[in-house]
C-alpha atoms as a PDB file:
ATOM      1  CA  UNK A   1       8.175  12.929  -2.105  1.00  0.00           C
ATOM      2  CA  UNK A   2       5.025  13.740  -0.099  1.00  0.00           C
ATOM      3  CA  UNK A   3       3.606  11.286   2.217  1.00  0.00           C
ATOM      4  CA  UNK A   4       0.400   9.398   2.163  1.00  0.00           C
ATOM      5  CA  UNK A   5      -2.212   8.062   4.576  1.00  0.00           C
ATOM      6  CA  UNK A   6      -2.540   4.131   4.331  1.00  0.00           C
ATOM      7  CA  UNK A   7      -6.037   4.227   3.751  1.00  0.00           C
ATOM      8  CA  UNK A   8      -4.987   6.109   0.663  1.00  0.00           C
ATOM      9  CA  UNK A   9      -1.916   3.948  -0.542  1.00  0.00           C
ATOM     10  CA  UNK A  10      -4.560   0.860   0.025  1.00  0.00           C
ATOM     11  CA  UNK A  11      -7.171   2.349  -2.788  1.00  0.00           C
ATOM     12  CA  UNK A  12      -3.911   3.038  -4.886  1.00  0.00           C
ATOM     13  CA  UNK A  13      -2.851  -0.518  -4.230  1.00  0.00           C
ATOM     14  CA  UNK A  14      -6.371  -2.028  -4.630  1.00  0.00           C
ATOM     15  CA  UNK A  15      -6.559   0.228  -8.790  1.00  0.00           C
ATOM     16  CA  UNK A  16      -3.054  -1.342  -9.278  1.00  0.00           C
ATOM     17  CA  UNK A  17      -4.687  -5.285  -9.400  1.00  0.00           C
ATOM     18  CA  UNK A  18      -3.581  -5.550  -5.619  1.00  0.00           C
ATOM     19  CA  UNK A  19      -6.667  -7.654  -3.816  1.00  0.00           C
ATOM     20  CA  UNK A  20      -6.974  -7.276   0.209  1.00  0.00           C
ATOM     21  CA  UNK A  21      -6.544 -10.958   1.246  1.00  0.00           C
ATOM     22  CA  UNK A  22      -6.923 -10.081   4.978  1.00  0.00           C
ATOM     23  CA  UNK A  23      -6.877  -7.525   8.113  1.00  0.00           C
ATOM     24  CA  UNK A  24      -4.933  -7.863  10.973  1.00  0.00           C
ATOM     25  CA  UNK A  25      -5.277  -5.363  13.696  1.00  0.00           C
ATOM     26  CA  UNK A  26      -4.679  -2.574  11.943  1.00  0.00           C
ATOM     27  CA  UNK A  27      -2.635  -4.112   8.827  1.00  0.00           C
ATOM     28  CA  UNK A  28      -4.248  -4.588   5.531  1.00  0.00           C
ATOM     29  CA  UNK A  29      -2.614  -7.727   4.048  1.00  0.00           C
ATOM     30  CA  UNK A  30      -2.988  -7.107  -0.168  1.00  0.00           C
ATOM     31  CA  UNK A  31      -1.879 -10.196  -2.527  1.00  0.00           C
ATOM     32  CA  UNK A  32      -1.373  -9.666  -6.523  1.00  0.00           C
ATOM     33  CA  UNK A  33      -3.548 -12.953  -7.644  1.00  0.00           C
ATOM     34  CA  UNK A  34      -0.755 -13.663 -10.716  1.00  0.00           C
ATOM     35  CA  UNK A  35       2.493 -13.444  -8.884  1.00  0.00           C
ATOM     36  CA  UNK A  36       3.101 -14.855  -5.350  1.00  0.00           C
ATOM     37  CA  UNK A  37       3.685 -11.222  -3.825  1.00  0.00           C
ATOM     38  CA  UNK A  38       2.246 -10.096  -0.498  1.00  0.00           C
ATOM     39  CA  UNK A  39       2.429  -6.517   1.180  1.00  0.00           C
ATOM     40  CA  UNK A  40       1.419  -5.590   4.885  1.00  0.00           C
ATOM     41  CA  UNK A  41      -0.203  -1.667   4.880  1.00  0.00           C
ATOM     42  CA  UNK A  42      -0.448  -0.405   8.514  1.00  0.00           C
ATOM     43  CA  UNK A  43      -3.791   1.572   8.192  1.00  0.00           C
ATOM     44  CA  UNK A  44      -3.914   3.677  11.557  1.00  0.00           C
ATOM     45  CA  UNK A  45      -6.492   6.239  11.328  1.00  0.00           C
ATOM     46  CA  UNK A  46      -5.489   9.080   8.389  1.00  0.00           C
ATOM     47  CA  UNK A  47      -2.009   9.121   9.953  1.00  0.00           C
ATOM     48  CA  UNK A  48       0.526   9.297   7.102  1.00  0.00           C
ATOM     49  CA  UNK A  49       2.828   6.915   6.335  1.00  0.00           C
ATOM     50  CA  UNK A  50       6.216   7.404   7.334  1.00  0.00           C
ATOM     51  CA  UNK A  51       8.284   8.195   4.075  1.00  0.00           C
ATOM     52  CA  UNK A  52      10.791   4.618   4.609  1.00  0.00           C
ATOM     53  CA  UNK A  53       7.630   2.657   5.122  1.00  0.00           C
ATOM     54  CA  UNK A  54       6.118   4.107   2.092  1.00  0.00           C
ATOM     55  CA  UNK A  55       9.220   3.489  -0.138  1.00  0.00           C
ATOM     56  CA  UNK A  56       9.230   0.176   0.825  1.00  0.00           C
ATOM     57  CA  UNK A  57       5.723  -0.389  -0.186  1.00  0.00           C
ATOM     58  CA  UNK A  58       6.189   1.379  -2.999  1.00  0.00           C
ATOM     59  CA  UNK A  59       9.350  -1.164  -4.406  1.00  0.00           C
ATOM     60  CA  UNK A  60       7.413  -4.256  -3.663  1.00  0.00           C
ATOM     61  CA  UNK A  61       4.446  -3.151  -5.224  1.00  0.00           C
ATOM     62  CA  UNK A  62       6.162  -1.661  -8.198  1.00  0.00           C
ATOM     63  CA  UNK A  63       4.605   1.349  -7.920  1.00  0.00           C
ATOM     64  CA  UNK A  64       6.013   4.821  -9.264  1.00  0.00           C
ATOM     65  CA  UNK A  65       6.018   8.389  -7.019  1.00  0.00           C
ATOM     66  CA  UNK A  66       3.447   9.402 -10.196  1.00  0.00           C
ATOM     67  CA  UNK A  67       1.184   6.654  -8.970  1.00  0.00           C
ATOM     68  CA  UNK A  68       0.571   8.212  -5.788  1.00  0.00           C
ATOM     69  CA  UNK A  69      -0.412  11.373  -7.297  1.00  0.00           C
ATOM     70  CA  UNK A  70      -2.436  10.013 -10.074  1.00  0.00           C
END
């Protein structure tokens, strides 16, 4: 799997029904309005994620390696 900036990952997030509750510093804080989830994206610059970080992410959010290429 090929990493991803977090700006990316948050316009992924943000398609998947994911709305950005909050920012702090340099973490976008995304709740899914339905279920009482909450995810913390570190956004610095267009540095990619690291690939751990990402997975993470990815599990909470229920997201699948062909969403990030989609």
């Amino acid at each position: 799997m090929k990493s991803i900036s977090g700006k990316k990952l948050c316009k992924i997030i943000e398609n998947k029904g994911w709305i950005l509750k909050k920012i702090t510093g340099s973490h976008h804080i995304y709740e899914k309005p339905d279920e009482s989830k909450i995810i913390s994206i570190p956004v610095h610059r267009n540095q990619d994620l690291k690939l751990g970080t990402l997975k993470s992410i990815m599990k909470m959010a229920e997201l699948l390696e062909d969403d990030l290429i989609a």
